[in-house]
C-alpha atoms as a PDB file:
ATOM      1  CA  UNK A   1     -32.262   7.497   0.421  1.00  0.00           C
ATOM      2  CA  UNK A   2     -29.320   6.907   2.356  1.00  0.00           C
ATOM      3  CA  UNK A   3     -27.460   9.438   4.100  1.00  0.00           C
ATOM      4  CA  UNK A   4     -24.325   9.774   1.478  1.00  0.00           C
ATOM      5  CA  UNK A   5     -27.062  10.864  -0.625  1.00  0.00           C
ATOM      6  CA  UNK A   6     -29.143  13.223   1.760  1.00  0.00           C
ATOM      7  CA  UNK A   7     -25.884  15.094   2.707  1.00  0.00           C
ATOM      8  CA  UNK A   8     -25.311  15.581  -1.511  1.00  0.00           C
ATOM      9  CA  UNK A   9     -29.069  16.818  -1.662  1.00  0.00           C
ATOM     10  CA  UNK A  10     -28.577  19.462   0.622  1.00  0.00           C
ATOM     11  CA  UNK A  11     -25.086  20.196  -1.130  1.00  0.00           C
ATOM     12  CA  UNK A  12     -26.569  20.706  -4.225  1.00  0.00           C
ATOM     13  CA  UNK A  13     -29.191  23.621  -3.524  1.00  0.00           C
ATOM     14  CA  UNK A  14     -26.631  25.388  -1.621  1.00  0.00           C
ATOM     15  CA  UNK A  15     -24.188  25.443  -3.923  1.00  0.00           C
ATOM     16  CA  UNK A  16     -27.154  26.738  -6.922  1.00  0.00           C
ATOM     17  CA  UNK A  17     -28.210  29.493  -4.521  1.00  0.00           C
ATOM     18  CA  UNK A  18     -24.111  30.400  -4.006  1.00  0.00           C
ATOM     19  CA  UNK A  19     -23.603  30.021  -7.880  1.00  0.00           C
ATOM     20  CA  UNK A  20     -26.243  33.099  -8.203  1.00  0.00           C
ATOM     21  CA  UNK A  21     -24.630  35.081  -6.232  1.00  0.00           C
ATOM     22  CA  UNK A  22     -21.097  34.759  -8.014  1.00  0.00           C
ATOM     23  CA  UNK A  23     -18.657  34.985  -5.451  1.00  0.00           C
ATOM     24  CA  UNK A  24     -15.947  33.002  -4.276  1.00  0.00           C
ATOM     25  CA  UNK A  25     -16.631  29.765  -2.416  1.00  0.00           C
ATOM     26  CA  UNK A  26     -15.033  27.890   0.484  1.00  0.00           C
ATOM     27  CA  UNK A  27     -16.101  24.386  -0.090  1.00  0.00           C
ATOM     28  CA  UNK A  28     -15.618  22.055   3.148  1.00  0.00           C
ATOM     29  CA  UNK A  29     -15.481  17.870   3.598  1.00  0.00           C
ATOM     30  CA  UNK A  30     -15.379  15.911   5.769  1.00  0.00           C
ATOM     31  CA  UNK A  31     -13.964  12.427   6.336  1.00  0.00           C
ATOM     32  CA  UNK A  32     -13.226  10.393   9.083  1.00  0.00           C
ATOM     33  CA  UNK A  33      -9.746  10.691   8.843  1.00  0.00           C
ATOM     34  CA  UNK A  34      -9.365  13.751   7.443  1.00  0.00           C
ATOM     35  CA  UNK A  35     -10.946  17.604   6.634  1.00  0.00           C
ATOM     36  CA  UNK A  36     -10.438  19.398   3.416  1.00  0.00           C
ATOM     37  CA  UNK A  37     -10.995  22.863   2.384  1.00  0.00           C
ATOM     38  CA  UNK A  38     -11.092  24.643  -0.552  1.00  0.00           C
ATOM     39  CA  UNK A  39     -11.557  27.843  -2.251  1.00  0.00           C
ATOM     40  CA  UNK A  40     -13.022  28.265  -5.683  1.00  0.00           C
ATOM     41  CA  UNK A  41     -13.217  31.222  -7.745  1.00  0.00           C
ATOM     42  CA  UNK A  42     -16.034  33.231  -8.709  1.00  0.00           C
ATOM     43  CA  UNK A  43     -16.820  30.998 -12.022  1.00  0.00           C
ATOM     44  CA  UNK A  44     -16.695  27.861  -9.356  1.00  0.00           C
ATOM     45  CA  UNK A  45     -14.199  26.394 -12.057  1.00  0.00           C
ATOM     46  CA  UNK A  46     -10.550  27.423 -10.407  1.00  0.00           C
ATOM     47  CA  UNK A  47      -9.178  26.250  -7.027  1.00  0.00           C
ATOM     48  CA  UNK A  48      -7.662  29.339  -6.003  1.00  0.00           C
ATOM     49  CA  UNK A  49      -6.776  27.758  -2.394  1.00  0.00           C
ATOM     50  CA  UNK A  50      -6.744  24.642  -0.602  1.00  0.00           C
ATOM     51  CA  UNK A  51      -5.868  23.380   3.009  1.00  0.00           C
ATOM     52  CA  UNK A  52      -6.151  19.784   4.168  1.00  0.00           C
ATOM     53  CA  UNK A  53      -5.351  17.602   7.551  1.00  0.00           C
ATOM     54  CA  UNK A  54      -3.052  15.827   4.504  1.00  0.00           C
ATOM     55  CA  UNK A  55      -0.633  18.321   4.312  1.00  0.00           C
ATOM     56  CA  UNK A  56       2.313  18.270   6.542  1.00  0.00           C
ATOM     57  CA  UNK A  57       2.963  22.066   6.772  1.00  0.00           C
ATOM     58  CA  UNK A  58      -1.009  21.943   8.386  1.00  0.00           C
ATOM     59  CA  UNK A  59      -0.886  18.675  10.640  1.00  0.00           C
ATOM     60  CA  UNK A  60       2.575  19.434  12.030  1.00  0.00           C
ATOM     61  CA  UNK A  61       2.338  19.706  15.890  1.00  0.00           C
ATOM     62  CA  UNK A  62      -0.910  18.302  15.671  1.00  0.00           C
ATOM     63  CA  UNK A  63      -1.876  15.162  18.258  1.00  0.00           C
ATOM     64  CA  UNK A  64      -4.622  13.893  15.197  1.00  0.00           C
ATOM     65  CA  UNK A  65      -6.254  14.682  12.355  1.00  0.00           C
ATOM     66  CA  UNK A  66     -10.062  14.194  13.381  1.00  0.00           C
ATOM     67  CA  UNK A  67     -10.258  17.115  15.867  1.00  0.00           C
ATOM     68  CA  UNK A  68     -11.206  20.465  16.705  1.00  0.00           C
ATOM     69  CA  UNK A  69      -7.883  21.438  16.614  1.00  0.00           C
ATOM     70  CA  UNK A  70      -7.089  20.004  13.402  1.00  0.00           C
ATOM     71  CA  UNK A  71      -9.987  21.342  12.043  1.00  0.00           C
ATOM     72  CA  UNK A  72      -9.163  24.687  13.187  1.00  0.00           C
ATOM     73  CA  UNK A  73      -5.890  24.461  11.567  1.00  0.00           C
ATOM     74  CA  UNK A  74      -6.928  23.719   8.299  1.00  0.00           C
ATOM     75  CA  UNK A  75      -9.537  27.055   8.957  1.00  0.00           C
ATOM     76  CA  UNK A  76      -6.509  29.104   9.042  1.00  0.00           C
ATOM     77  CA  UNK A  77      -4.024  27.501   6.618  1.00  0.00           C
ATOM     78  CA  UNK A  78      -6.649  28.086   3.932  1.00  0.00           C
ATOM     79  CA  UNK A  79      -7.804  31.658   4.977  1.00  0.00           C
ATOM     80  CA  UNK A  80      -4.502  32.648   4.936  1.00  0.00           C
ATOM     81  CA  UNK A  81      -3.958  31.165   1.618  1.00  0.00           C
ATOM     82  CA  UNK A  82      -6.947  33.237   0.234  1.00  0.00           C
ATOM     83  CA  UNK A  83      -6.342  36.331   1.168  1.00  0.00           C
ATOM     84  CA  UNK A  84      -2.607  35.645   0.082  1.00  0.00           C
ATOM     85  CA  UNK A  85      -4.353  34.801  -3.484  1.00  0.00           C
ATOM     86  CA  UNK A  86      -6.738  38.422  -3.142  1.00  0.00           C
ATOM     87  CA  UNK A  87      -9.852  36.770  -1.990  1.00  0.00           C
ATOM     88  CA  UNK A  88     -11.279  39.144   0.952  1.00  0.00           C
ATOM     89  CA  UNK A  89     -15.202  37.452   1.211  1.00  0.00           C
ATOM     90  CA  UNK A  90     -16.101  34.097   0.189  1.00  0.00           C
ATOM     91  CA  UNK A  91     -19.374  32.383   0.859  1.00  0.00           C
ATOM     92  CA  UNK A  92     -19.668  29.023   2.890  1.00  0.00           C
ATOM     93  CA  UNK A  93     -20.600  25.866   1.453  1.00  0.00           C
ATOM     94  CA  UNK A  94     -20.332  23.354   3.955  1.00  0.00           C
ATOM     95  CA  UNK A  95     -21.270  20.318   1.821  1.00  0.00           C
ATOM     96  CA  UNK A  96     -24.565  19.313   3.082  1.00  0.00           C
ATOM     97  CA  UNK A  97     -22.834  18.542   6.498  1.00  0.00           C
ATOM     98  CA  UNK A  98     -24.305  19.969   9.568  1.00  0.00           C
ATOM     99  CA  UNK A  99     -23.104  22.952  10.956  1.00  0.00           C
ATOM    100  CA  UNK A 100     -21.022  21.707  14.312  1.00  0.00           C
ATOM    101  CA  UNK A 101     -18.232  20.161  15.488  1.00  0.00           C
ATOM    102  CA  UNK A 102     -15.079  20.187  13.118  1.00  0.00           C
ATOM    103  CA  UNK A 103     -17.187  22.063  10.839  1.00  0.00           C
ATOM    104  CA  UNK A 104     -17.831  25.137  12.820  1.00  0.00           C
ATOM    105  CA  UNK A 105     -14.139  24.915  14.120  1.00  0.00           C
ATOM    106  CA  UNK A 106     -12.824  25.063  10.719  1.00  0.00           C
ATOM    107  CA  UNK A 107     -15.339  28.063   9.837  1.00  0.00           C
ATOM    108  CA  UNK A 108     -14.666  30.254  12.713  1.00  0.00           C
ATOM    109  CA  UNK A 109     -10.891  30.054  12.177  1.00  0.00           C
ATOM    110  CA  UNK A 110     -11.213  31.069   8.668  1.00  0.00           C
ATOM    111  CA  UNK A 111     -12.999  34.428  10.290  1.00  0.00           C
ATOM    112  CA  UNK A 112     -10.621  34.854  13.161  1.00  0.00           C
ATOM    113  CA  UNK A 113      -7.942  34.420  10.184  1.00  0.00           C
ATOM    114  CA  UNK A 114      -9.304  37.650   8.024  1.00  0.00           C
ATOM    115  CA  UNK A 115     -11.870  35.836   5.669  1.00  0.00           C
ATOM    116  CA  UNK A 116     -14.660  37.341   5.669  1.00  0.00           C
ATOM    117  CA  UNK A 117     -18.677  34.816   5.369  1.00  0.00           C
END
């Protein structure tokens, strides 16, 4: 098993366990380049948000795109756009990647930005 497919394991039985409890999801990847966000609706089948290192209105006055601050940008881009949408709570699915790093920057910017995981 390689770890591409490890990280997708672990993906998987978090996202089962978040599908139970039907709420809205913010979905995080992770590249080397870039960090995406998204958030899904209830049903898992609508986008109803997304932020990404891609868009210019989120990497402007940025120095890169692979850093805490970028990653903390894209955090509140997207919480923003939530709660602008009527999301309030969402649970965390960080895509089988560990909890650290751009990761955790990206989730505790979402909090300091009103969403509530």
């Amino acid at each position: 098993m390689n770890k591409n497919e490890s990280r997708l394991r672990r993906a998987k039985s978090t996202r089962s366990h978040i599908r139970k409890l039907a709420v809205a999801r913010l979905s995080v990847h992770r590249t080397g380049q870039h960090l995406y966000a998204q958030v899904f609706d209830a049903s898992g089948t609508n986008v109803v948000a997304a932020a990404s290192t891609l868009q210019k209105s989120v990497a402007e006055g940025l120095k890169g795109t692979k850093n805490l601050a970028a990653a903390a940008a894209v955090g509140k881009a997207v919480a923003e756009r939530a709660k602008a949408a009527g999301i309030e709570s969402v649970a965390f699915d960080r895509s089988g990647f560990r909890y650290h790093g751009r990761i955790k920057a990206l989730a505790e910017a979402a909090r300091e930005a009103g969403l509530k995981f």
